[in-house]
C-alpha atoms as a PDB file:
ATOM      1  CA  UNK A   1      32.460 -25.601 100.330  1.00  0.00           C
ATOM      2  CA  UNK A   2      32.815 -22.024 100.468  1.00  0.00           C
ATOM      3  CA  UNK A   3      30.850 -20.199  97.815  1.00  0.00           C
ATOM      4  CA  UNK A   4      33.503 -18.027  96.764  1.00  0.00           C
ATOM      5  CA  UNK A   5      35.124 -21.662  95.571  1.00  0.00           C
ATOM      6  CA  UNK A   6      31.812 -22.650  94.187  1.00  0.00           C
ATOM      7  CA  UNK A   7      31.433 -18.963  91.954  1.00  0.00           C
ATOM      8  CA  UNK A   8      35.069 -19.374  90.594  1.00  0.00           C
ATOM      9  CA  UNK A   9      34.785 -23.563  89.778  1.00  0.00           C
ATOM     10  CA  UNK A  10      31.482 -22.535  87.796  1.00  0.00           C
ATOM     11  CA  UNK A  11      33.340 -19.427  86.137  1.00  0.00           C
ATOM     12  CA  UNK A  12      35.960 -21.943  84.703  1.00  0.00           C
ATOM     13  CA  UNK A  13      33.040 -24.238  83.610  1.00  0.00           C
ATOM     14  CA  UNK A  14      31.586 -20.957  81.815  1.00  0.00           C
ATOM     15  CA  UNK A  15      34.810 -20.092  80.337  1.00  0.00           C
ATOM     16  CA  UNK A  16      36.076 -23.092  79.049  1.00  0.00           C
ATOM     17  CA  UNK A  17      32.472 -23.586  77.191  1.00  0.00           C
ATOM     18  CA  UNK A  18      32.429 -20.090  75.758  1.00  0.00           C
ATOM     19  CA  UNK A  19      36.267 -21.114  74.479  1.00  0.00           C
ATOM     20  CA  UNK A  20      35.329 -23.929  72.785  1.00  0.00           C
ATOM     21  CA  UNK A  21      32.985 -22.037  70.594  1.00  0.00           C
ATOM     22  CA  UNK A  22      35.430 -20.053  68.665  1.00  0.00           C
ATOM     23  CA  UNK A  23      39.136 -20.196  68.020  1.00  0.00           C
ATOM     24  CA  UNK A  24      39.553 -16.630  68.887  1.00  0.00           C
ATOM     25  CA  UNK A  25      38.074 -17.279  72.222  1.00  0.00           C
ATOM     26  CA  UNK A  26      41.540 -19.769  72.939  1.00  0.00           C
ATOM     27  CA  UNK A  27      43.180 -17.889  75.732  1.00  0.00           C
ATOM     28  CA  UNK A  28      39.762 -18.546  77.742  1.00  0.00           C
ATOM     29  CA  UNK A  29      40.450 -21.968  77.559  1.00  0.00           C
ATOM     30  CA  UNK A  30      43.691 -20.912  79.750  1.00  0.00           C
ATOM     31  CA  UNK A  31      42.188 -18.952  82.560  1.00  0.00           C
ATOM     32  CA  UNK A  32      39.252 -21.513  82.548  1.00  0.00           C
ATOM     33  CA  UNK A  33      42.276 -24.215  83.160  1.00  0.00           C
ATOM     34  CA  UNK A  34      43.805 -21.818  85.584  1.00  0.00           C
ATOM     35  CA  UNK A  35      41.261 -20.631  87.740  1.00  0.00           C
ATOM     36  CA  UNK A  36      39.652 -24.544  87.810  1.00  0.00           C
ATOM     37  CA  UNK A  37      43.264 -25.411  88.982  1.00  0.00           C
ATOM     38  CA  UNK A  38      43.164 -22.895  92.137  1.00  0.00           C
ATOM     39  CA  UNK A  39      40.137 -23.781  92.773  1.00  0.00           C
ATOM     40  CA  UNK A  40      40.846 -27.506  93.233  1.00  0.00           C
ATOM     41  CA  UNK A  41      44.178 -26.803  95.096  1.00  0.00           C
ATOM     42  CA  UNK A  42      41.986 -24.285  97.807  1.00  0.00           C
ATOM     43  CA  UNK A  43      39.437 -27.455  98.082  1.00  0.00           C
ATOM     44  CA  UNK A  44      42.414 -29.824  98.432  1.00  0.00           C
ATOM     45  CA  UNK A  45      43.818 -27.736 101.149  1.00  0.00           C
ATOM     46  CA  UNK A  46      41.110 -27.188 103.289  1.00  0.00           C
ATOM     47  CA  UNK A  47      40.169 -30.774 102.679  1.00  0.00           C
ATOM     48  CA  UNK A  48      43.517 -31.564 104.069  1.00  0.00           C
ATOM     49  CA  UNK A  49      43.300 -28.939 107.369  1.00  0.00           C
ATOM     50  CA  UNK A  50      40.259 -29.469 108.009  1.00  0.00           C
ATOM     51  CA  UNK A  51      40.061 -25.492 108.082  1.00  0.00           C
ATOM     52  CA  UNK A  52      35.821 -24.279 108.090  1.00  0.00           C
ATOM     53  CA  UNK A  53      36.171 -20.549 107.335  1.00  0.00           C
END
């Protein structure tokens, strides 16, 4: 995997821990949903090509 994928997949890990902690922390649940979602459809894609980059 590329390790820009691998820094953004453990940012939404980070994020969506940190937004559990507090109500007031919700919309980090959101971008820790959204960025895990990009990440999985980049590793889907170049699963599917078979792209190396």
């Amino acid at each position: 995997m590329n390790i820009l994928l691998i820094v953004v997949i453990v940012i939404a890990i980070v994020l969506a821990i940190i937004s559990g902690l507090g109500s007031a922390l919700n919309w980090l649940l959101w971008v820790a949903i959204v960025l895990a979602v990009i990440a999985v459809i980049v590793w889907l894609i170049r699963l599917i090509s078979g792209r190396r980059v």
